[in-house]
Protein backbone atom coordinates (compact mmCIF):
# COMPACT_ATOMS: atom_id res chain seq x y z
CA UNK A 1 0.00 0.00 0.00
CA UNK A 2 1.25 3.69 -1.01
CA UNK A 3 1.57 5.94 2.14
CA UNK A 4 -0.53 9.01 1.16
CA UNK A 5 0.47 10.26 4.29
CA UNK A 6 1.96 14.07 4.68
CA UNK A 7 2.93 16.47 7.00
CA UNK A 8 0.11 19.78 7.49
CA UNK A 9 1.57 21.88 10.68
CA UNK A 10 3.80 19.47 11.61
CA UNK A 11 0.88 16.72 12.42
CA UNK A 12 1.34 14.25 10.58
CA UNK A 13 -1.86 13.83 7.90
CA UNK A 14 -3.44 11.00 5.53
CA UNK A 15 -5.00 12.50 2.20
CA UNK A 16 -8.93 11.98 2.74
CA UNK A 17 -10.24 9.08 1.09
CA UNK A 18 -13.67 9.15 2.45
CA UNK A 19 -15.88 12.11 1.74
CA UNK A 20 -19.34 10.95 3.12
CA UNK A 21 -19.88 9.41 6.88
CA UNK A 22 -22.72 7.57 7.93
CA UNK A 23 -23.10 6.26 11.55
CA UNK A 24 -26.33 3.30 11.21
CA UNK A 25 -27.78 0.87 14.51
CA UNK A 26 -27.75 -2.69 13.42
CA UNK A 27 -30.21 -5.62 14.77
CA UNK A 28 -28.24 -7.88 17.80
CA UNK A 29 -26.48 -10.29 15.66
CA UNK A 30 -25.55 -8.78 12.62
CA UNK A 31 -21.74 -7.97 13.26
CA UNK A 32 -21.05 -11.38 14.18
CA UNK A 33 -23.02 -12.85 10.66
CA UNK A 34 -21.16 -10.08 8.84
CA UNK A 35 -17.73 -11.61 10.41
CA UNK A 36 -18.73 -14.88 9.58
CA UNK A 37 -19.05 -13.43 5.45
CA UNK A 38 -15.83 -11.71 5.32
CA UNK A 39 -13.10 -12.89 3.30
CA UNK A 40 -9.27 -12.99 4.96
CA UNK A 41 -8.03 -9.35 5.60
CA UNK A 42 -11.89 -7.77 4.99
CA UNK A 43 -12.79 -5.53 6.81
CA UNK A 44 -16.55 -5.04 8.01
CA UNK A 45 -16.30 -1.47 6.82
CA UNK A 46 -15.48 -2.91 3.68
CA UNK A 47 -18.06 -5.38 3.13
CA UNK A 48 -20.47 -2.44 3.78
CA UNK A 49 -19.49 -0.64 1.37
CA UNK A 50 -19.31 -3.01 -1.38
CA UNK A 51 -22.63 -4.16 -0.40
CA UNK A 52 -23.97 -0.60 -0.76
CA UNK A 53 -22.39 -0.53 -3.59
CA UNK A 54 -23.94 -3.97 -5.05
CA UNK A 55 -27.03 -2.55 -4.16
CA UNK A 56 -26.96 0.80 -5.44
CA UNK A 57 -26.30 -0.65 -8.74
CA UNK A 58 -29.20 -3.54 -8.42
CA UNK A 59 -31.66 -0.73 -8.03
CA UNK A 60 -30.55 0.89 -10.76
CA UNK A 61 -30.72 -1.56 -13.29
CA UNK A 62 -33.84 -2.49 -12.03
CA UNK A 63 -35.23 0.85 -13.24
CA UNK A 64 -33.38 1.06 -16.19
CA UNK A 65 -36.01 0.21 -19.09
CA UNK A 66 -33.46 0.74 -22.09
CA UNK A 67 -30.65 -1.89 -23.03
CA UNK A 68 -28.45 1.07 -23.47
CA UNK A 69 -28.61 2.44 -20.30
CA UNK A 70 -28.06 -1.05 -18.79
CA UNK A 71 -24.98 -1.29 -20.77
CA UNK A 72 -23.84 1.91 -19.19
CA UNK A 73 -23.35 0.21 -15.62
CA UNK A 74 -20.03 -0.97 -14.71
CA UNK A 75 -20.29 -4.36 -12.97
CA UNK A 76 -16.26 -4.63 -13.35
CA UNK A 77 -15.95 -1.83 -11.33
CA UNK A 78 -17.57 -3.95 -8.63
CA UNK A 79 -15.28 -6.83 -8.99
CA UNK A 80 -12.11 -4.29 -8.87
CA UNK A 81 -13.42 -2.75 -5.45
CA UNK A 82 -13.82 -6.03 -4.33
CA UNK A 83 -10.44 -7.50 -5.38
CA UNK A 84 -8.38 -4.29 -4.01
CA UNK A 85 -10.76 -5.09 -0.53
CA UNK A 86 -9.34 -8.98 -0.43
């Protein structure tokens, strides 16, 4: 992994990666079946986001009528988050 890290005011800094923060309550039990899904050196954070992700795109070919807008989602991109997250 590339450090991104640099110095602002002499405190040591990483470039931020993550623009959007969202803090959510799960049911009892979900960490644990989340753990149980991950693959070696996933993190939950991870899976959460590629699941979003998954999702996000689901949806949207779901209300995609056209073959040409279908064509314009990028599945790969999925697998590439997925493979940098393994």
């Amino acid at each position: 992994m590339v450090n991104t890290a640099y110095a602002i005011g002499g405190v040591l800094a990483r470039k931020k990666q993550w623009d959007e923060r969202m803090e959510t309550p799960f049911a009892a039990g979900t960490f644990e079946k989340i753990a149980g899904a991950l693959f070696d050196g996933e993190s939950r954070t991870d899976f959460v986001r590629l699941s979003v992700y998954k999702e996000l795109i689901r949806r949207k070919r779901k209300q995609c009528e056209s073959s040409e807008i279908r064509s314009s989602l990028d599945v790969s991109s999925v697998r590439k988050l997925s493979a940098n997250n393994k």
